[in-house]
Structures are given as C-alpha cells and as structure tokens.
PDB file of N, CA and C in Angstrom:
ATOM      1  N   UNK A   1       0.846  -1.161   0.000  1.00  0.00           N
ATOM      2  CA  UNK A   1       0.000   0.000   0.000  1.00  0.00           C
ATOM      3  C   UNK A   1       0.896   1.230   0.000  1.00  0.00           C
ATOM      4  N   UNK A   2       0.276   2.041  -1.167  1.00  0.00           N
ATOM      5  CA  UNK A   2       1.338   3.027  -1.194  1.00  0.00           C
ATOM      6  C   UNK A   2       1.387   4.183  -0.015  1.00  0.00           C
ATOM      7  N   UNK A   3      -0.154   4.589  -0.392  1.00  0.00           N
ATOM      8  CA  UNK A   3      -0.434   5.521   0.625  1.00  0.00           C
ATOM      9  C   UNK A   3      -0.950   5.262   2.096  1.00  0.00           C
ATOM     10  N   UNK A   4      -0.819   4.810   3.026  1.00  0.00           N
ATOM     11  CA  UNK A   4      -1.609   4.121   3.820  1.00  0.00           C
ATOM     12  C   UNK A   4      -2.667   5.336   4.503  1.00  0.00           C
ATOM     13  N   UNK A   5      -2.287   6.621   4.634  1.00  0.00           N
ATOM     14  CA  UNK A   5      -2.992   7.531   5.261  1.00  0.00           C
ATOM     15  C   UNK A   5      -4.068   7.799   4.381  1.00  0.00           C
ATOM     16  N   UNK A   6      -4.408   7.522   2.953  1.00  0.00           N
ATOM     17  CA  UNK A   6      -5.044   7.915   1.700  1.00  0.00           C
ATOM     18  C   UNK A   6      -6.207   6.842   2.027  1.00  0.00           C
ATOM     19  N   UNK A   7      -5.604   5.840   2.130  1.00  0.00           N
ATOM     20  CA  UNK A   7      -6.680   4.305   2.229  1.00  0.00           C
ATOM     21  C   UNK A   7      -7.509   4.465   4.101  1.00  0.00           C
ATOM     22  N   UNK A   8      -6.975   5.066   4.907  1.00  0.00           N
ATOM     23  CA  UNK A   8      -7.336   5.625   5.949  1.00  0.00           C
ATOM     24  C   UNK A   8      -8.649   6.400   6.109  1.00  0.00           C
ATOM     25  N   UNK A   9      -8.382   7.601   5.179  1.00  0.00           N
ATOM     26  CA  UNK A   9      -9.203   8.176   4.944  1.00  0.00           C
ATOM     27  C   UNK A   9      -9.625   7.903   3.977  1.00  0.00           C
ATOM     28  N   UNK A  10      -9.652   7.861   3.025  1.00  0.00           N
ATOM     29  CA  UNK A  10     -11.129   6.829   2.072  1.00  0.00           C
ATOM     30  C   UNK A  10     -12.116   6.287   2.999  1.00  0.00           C
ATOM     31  N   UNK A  11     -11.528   5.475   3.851  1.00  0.00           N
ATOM     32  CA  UNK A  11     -12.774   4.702   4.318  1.00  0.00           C
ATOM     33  C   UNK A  11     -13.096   4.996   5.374  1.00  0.00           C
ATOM     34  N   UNK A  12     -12.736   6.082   6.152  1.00  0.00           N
ATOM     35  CA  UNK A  12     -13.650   6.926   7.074  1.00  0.00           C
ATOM     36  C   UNK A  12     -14.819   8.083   6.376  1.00  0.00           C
ATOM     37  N   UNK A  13     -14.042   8.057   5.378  1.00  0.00           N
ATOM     38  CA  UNK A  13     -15.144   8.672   4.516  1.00  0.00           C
ATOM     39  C   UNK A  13     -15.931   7.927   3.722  1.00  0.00           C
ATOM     40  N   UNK A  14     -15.599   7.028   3.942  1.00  0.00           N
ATOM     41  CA  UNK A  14     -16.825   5.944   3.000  1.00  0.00           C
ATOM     42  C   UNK A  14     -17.914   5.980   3.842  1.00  0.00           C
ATOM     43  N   UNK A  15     -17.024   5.338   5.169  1.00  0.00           N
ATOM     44  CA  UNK A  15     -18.275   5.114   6.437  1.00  0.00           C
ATOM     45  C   UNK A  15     -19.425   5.908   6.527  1.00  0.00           C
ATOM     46  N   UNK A  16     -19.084   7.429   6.646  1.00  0.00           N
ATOM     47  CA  UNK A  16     -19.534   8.238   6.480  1.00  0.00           C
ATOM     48  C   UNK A  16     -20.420   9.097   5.498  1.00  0.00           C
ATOM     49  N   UNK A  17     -19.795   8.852   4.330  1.00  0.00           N
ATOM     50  CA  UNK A  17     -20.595   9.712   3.005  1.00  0.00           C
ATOM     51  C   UNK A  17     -19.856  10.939   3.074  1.00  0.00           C
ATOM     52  N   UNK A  18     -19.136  11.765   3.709  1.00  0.00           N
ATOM     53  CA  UNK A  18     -18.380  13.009   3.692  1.00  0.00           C
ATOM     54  C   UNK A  18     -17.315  13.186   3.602  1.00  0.00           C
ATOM     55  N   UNK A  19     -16.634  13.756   3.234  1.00  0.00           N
ATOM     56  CA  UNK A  19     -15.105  14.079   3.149  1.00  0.00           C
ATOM     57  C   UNK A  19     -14.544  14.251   4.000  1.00  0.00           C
ATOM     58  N   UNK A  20     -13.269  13.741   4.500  1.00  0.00           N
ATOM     59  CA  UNK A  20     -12.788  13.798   6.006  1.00  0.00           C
ATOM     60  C   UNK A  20     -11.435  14.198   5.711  1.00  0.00           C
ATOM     61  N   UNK A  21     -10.819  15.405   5.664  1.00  0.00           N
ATOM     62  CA  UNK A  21      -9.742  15.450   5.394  1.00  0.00           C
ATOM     63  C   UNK A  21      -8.625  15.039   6.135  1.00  0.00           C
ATOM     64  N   UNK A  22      -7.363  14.697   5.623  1.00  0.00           N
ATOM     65  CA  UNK A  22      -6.300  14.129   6.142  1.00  0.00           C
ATOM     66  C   UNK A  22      -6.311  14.553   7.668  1.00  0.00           C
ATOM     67  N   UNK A  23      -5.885  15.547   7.662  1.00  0.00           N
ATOM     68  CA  UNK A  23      -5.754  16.428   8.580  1.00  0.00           C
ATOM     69  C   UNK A  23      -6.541  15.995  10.013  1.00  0.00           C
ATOM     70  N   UNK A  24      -7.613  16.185   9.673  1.00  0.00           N
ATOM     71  CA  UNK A  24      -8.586  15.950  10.952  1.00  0.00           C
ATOM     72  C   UNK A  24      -8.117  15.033  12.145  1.00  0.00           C
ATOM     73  N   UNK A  25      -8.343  15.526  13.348  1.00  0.00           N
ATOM     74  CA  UNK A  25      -8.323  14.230  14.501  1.00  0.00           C
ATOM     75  C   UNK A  25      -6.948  14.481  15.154  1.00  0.00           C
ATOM     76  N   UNK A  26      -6.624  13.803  15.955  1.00  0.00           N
ATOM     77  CA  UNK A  26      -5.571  13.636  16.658  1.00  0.00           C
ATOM     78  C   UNK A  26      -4.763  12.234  16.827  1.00  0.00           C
ATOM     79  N   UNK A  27      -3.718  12.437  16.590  1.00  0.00           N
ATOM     80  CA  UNK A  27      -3.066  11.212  16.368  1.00  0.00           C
ATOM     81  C   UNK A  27      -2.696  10.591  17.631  1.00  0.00           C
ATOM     82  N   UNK A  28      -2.384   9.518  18.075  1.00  0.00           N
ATOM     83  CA  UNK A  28      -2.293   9.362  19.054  1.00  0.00           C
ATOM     84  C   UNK A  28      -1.319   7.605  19.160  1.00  0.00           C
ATOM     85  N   UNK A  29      -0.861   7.433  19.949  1.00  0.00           N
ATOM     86  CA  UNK A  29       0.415   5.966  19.863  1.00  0.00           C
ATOM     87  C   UNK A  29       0.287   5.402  21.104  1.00  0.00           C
ATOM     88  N   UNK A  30      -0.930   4.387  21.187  1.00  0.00           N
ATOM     89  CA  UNK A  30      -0.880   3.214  21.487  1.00  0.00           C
ATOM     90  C   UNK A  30       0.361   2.894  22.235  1.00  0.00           C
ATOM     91  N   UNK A  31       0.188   2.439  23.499  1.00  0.00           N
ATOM     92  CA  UNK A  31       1.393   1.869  24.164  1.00  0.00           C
ATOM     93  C   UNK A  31       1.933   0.331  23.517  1.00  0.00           C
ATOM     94  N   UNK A  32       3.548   0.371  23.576  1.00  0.00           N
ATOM     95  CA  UNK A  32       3.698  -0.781  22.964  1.00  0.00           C
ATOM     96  C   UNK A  32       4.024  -0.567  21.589  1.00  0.00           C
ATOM     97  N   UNK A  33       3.485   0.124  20.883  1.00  0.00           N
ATOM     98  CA  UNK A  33       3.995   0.926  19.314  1.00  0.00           C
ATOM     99  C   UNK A  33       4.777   2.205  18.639  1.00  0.00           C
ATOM    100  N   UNK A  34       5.075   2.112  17.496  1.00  0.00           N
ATOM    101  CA  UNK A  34       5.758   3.464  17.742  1.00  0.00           C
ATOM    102  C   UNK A  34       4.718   3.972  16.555  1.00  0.00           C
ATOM    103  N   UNK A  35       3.592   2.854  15.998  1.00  0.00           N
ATOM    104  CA  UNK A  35       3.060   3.500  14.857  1.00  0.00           C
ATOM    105  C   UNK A  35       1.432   4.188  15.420  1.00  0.00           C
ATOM    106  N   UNK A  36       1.058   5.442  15.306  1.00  0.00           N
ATOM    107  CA  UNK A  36      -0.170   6.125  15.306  1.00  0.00           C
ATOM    108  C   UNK A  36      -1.472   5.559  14.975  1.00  0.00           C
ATOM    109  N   UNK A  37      -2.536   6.151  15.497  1.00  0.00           N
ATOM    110  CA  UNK A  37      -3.465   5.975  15.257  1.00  0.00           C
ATOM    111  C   UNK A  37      -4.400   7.360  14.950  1.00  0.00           C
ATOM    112  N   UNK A  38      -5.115   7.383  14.555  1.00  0.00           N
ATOM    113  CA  UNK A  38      -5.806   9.022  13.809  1.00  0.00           C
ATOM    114  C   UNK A  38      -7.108   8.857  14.524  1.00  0.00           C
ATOM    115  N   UNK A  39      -7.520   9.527  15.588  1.00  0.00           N
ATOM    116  CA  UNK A  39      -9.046  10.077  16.239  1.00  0.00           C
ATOM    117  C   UNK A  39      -9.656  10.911  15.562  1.00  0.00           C
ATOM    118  N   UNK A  40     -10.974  10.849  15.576  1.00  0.00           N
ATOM    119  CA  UNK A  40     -11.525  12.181  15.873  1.00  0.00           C
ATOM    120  C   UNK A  40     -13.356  11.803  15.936  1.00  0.00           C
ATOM    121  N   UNK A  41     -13.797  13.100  16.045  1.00  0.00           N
ATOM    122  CA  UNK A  41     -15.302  13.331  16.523  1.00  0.00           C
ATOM    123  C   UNK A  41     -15.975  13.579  15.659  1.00  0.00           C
ATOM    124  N   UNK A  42     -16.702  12.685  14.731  1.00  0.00           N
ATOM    125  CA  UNK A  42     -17.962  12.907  13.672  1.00  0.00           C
ATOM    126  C   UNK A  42     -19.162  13.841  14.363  1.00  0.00           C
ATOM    127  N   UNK A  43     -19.486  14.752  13.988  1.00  0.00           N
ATOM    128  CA  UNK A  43     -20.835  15.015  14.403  1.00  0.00           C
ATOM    129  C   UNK A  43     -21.588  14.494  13.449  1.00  0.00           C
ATOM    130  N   UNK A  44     -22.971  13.742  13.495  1.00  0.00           N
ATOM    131  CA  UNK A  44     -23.699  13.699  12.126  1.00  0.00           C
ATOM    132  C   UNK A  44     -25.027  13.330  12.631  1.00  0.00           C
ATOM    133  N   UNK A  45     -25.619  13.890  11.264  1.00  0.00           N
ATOM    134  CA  UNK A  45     -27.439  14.027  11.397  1.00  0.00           C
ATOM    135  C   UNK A  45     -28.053  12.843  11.167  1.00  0.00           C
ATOM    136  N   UNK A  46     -28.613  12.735  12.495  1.00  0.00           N
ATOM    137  CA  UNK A  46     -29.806  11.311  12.765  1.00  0.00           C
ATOM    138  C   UNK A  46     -30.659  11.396  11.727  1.00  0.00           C
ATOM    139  N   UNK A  47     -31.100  12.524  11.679  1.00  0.00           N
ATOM    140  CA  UNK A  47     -32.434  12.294  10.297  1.00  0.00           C
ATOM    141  C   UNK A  47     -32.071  11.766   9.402  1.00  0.00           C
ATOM    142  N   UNK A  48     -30.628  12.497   8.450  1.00  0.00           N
ATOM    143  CA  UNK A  48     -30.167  12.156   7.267  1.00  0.00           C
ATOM    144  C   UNK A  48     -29.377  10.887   7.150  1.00  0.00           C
ATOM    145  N   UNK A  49     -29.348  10.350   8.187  1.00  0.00           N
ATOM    146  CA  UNK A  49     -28.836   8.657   8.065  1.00  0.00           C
ATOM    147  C   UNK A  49     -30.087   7.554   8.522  1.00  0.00           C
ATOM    148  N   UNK A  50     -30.947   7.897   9.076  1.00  0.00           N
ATOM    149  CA  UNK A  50     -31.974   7.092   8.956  1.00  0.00           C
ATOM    150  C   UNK A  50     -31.888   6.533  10.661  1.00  0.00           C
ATOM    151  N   UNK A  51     -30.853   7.541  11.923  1.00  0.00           N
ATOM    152  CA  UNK A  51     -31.138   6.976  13.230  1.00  0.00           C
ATOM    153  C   UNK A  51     -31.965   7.926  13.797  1.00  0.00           C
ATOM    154  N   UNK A  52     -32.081   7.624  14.964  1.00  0.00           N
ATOM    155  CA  UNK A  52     -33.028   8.024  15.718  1.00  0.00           C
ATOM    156  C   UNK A  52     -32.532   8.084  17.104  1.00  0.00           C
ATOM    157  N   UNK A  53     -32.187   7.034  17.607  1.00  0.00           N
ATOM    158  CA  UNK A  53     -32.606   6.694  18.746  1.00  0.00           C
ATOM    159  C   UNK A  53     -31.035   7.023  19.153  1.00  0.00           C
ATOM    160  N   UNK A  54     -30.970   7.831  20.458  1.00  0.00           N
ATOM    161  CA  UNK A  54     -29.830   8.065  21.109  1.00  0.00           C
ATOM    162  C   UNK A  54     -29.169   9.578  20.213  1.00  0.00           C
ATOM    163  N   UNK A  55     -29.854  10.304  19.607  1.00  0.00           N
ATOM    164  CA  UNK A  55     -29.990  11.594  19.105  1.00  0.00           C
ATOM    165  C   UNK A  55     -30.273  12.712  20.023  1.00  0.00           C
ATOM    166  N   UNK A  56     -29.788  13.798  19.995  1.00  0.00           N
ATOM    167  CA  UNK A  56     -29.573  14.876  20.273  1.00  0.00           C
ATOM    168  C   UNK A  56     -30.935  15.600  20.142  1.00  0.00           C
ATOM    169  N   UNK A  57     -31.715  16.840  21.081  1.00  0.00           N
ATOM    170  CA  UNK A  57     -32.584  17.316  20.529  1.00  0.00           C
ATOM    171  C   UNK A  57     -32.581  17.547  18.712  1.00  0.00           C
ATOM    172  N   UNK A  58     -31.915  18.143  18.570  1.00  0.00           N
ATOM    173  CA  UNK A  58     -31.581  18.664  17.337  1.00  0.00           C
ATOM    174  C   UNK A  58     -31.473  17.922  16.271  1.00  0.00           C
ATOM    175  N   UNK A  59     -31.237  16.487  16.712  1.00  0.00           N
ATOM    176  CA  UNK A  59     -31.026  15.441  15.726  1.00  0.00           C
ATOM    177  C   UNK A  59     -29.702  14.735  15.337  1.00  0.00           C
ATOM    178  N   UNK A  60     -28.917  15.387  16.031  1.00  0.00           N
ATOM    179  CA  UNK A  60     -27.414  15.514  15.704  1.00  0.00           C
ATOM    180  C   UNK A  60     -26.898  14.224  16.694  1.00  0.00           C
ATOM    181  N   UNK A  61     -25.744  13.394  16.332  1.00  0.00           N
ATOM    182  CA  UNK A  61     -25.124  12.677  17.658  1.00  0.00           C
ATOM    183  C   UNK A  61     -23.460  12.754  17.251  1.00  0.00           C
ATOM    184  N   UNK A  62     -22.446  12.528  18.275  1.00  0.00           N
ATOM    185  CA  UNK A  62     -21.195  12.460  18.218  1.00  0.00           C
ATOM    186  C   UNK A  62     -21.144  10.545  17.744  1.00  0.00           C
ATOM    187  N   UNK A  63     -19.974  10.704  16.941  1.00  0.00           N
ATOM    188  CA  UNK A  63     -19.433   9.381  16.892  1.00  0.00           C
ATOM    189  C   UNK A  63     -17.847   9.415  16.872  1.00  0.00           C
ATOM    190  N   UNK A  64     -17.426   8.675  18.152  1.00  0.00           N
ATOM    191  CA  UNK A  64     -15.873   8.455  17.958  1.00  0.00           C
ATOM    192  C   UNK A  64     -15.084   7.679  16.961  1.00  0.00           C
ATOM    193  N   UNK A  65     -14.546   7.825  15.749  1.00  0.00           N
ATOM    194  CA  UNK A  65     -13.609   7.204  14.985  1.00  0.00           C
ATOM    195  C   UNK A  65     -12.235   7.141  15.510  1.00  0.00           C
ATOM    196  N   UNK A  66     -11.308   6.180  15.397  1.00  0.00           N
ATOM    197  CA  UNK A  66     -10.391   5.902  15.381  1.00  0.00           C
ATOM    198  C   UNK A  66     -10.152   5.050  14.625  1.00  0.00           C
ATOM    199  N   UNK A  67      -9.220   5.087  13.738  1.00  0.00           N
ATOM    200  CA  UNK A  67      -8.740   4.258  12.096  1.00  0.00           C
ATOM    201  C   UNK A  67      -6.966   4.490  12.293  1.00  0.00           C
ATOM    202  N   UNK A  68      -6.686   3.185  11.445  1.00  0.00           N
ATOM    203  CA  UNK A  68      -4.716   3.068  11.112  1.00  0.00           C
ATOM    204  C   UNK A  68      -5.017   3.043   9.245  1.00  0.00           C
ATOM    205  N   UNK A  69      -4.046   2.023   9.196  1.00  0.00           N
ATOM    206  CA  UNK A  69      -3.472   2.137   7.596  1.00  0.00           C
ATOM    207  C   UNK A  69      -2.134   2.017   8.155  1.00  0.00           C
ATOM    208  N   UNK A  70      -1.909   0.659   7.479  1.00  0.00           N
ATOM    209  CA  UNK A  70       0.019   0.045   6.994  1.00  0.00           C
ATOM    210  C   UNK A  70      -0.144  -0.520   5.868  1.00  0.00           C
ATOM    211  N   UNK A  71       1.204  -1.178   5.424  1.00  0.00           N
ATOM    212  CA  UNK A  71       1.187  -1.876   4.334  1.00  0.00           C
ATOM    213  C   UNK A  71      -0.383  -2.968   3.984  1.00  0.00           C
ATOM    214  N   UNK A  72      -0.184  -3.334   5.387  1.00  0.00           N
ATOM    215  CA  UNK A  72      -1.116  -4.554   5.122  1.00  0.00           C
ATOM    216  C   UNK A  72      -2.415  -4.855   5.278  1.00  0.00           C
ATOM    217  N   UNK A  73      -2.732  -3.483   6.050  1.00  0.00           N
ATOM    218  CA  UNK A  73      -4.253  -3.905   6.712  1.00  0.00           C
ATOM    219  C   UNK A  73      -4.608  -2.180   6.945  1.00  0.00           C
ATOM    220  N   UNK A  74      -6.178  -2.083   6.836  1.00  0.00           N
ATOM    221  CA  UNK A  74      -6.430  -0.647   7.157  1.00  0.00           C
ATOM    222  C   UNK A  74      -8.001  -0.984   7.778  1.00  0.00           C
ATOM    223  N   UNK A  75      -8.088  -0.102   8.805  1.00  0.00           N
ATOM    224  CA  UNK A  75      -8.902  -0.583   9.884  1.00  0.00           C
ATOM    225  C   UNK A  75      -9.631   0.789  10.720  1.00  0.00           C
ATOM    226  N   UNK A  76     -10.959   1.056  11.138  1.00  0.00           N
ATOM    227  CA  UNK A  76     -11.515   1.871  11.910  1.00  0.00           C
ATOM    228  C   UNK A  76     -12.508   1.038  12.977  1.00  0.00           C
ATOM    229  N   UNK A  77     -12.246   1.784  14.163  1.00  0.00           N
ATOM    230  CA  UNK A  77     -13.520   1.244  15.411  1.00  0.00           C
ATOM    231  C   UNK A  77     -14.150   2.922  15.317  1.00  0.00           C
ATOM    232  N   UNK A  78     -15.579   2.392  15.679  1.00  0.00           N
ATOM    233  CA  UNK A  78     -16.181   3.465  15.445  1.00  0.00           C
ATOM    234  C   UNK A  78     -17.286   3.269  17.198  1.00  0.00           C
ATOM    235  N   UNK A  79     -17.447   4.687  17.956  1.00  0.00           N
ATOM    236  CA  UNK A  79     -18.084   4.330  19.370  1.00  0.00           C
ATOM    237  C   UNK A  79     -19.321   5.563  18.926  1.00  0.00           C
ATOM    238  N   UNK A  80     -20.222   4.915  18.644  1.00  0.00           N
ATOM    239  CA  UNK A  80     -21.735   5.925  18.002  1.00  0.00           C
ATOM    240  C   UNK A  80     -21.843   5.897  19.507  1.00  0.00           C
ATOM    241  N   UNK A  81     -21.661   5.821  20.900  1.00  0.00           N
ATOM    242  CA  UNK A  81     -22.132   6.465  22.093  1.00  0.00           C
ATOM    243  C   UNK A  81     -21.070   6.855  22.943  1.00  0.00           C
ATOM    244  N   UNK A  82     -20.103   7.565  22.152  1.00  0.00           N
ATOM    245  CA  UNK A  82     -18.671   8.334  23.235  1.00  0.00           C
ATOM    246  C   UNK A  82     -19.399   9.041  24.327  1.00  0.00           C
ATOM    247  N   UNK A  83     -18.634   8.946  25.568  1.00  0.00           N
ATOM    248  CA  UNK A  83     -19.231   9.879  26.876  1.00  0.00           C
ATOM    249  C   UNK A  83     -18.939  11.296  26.236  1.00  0.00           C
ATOM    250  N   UNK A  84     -19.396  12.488  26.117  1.00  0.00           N
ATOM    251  CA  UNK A  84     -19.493  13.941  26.202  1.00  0.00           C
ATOM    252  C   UNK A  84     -19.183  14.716  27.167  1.00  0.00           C
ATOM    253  N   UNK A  85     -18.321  15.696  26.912  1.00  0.00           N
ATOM    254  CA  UNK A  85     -18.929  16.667  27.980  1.00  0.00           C
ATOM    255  C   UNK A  85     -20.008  17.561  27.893  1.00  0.00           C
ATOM    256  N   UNK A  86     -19.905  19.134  28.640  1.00  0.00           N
ATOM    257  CA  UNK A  86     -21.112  19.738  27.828  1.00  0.00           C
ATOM    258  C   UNK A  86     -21.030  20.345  27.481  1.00  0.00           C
ATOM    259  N   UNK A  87     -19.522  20.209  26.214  1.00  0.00           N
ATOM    260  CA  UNK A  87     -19.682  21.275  25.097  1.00  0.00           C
ATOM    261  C   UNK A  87     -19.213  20.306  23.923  1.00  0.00           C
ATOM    262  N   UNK A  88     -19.738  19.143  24.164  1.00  0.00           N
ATOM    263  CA  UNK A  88     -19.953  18.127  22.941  1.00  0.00           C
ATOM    264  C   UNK A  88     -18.824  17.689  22.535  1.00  0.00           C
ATOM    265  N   UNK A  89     -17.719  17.828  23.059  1.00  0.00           N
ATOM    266  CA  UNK A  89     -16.324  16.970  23.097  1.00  0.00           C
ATOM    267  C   UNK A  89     -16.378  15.853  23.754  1.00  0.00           C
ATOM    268  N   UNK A  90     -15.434  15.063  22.994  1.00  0.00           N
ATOM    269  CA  UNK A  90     -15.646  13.153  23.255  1.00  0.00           C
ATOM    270  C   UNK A  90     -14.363  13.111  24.594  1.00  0.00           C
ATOM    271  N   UNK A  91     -15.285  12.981  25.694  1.00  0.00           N
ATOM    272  CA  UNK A  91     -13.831  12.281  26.512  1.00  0.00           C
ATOM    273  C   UNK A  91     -13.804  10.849  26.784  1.00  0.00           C
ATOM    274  N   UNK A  92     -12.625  10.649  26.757  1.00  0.00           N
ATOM    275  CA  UNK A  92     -12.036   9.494  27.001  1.00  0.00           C
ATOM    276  C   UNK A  92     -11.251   9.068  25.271  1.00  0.00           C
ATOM    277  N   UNK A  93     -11.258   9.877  24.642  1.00  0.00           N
ATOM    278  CA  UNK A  93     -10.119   9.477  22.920  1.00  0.00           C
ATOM    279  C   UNK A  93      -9.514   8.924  23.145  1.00  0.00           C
ATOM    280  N   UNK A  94      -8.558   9.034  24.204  1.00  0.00           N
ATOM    281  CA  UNK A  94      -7.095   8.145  24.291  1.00  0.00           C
ATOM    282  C   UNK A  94      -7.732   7.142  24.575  1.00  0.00           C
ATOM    283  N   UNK A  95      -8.652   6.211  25.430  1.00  0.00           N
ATOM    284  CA  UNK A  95      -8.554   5.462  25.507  1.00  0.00           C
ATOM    285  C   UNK A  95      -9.089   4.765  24.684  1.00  0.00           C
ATOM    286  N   UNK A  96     -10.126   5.667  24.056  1.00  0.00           N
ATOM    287  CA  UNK A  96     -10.724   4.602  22.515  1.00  0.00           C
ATOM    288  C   UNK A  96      -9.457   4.396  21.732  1.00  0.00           C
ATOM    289  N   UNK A  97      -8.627   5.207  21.423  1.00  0.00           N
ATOM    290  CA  UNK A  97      -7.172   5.053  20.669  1.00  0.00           C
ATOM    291  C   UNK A  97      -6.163   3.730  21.282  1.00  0.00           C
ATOM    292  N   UNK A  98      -6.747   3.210  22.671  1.00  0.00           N
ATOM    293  CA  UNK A  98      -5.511   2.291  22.773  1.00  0.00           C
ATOM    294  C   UNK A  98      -6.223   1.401  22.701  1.00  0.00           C
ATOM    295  N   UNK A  99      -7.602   0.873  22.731  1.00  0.00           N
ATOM    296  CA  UNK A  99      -8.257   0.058  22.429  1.00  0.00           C
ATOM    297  C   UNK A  99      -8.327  -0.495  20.809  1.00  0.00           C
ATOM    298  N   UNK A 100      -8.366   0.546  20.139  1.00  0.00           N
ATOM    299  CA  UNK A 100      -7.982   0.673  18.522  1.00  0.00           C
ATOM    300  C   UNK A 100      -6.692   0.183  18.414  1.00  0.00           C
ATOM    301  N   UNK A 101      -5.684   0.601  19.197  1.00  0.00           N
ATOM    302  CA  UNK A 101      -4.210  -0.089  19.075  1.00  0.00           C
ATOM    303  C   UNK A 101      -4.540  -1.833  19.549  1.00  0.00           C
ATOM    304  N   UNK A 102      -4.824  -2.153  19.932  1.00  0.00           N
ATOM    305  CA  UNK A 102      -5.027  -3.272  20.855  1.00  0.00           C
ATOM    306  C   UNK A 102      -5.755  -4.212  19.695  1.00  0.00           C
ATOM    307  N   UNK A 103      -6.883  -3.958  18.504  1.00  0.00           N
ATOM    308  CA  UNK A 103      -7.393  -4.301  17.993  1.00  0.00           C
ATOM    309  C   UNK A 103      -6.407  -4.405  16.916  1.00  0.00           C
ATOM    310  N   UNK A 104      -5.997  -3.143  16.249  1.00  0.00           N
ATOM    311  CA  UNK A 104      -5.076  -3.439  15.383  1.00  0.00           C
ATOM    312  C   UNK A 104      -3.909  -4.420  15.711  1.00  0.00           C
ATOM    313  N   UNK A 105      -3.337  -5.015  16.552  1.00  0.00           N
ATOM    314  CA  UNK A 105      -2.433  -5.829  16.918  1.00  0.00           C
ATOM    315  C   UNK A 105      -3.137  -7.289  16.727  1.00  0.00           C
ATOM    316  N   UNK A 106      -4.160  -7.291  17.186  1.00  0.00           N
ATOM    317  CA  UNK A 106      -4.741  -8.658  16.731  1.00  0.00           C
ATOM    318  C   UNK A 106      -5.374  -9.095  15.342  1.00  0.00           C
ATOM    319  N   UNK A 107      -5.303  -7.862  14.673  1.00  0.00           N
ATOM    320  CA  UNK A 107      -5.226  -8.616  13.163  1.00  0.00           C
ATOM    321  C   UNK A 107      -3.732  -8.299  12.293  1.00  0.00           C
ATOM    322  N   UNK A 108      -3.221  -7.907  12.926  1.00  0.00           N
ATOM    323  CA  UNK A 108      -1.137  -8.241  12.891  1.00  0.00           C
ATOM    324  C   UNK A 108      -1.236  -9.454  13.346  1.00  0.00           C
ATOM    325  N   UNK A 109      -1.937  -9.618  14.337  1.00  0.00           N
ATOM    326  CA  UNK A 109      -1.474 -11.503  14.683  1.00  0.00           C
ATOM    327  C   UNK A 109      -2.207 -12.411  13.829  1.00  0.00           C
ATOM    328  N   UNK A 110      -3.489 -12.233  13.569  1.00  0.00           N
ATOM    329  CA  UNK A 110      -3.834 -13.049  12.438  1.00  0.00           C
ATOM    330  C   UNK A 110      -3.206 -12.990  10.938  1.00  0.00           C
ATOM    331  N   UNK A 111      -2.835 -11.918  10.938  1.00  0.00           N
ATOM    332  CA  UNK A 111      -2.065 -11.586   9.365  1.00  0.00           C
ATOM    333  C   UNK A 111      -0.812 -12.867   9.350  1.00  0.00           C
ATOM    334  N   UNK A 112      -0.134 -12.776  10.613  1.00  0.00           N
ATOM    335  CA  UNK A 112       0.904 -13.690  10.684  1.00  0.00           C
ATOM    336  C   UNK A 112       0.483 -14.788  10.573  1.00  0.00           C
ATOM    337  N   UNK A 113      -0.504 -15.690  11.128  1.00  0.00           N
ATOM    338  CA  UNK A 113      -0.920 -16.834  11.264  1.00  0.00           C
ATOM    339  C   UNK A 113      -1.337 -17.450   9.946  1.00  0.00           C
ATOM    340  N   UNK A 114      -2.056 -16.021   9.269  1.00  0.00           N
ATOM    341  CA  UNK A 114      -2.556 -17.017   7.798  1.00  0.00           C
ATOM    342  C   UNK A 114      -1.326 -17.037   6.927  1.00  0.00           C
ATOM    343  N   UNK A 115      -0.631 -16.292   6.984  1.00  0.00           N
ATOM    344  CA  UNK A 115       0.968 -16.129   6.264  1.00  0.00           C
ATOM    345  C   UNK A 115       1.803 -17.429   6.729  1.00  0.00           C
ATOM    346  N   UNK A 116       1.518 -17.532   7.692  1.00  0.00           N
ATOM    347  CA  UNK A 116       2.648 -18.943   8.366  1.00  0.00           C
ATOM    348  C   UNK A 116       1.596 -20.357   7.690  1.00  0.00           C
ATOM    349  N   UNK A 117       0.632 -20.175   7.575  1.00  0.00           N
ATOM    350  CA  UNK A 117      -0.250 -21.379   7.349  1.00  0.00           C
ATOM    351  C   UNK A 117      -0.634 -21.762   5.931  1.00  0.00           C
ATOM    352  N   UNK A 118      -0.437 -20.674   5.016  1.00  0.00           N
ATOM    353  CA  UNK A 118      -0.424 -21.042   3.781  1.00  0.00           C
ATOM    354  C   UNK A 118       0.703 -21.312   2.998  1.00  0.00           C
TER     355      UNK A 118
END
C-alpha cells in the first residue's frame, strides 16, 4: 500500500458519506507501538442517516472514529455512544485510541498466522 494515510481516509469517509480530510483528529500511539493511530469526533445528522434513537434534541449525535493504515491492513472502530462533555467533546479518545491499538495488533497476529499457514 502506497499511501496508507489515503486508504485511511477513504474509508472513514466511506463510512460516512463526507469528506474527512487528512488532517482531521488527533493522532495518538498506542502503548507498545511506535506507529499512530488518527481520532476524531464525527458530528452527524440522525435524520439524514436514517437513526433516531440516542440523538440529540436537534437530531445531531457524536461518533468516535479511530482508524490506522500500513502496508497490510487498514482498519476503523467506530463508538456511536462516546461519553461527552457539555460542550460536545468526546472524553475518554485516548482510551478509545488504545483500544484501537489493541485491535489493530490482533489482526497483525492473524495476518501472521494465515501467512505462516499457507
């Protein structure tokens, strides 16, 4: 994979339907790694995706992304019910980010396993 940050974002923006530029989010490194992981806070409209439930007066809800991208594998956990504060910032990122690290390591370990087995 050439670009891995390109294939990253593609498919946070797939998830989504919107453009998510590179940029966005906060990077953040997983204990145990030296390679990053990319956060950040979707706001998006319950109406225009077809939810409902666990919506904002307004219609609106936060969703936590966290996504990688390496050679081999490109990957997002997504938390549609991050805790808030009350100015609509997601706390607790880092720890969705080491949980995301934690996940990404276990399909590094399966990557190895089907590689050793075929």
């Amino acid at each position: 994979m050439r670009e891995p940050r390109a294939y990253r974002n593609a498919l946070v923006s797939a998830l989504y339907g919107m453009d998510v530029p590179p940029e966005d989010g906060t990077e953040y490194t997983p204990k145990g790694t030296k390679e990053p992981v990319r956060c950040l806070r979707l706001l998006l409209d319950a109406a225009d995706r077809g939810y409902g439930h666990g919506a904002a007066e307004d219609g609106s809800f936060s969703a936590a992304v966290c996504s990688w991208a390496n050679r081999n594998s490109v990957g997002a956990l997504v938390d549609t019910r991050p805790r808030t504060d009350e100015n609509g910032e997601i706390v607790g990122l880092e720890a969705f980010a080491e949980r995301t690290g934690a996940v990404r390591a276990e399909v590094r370990e399966a990557e190895g396993s089907a590689a050793t087995a075929g």
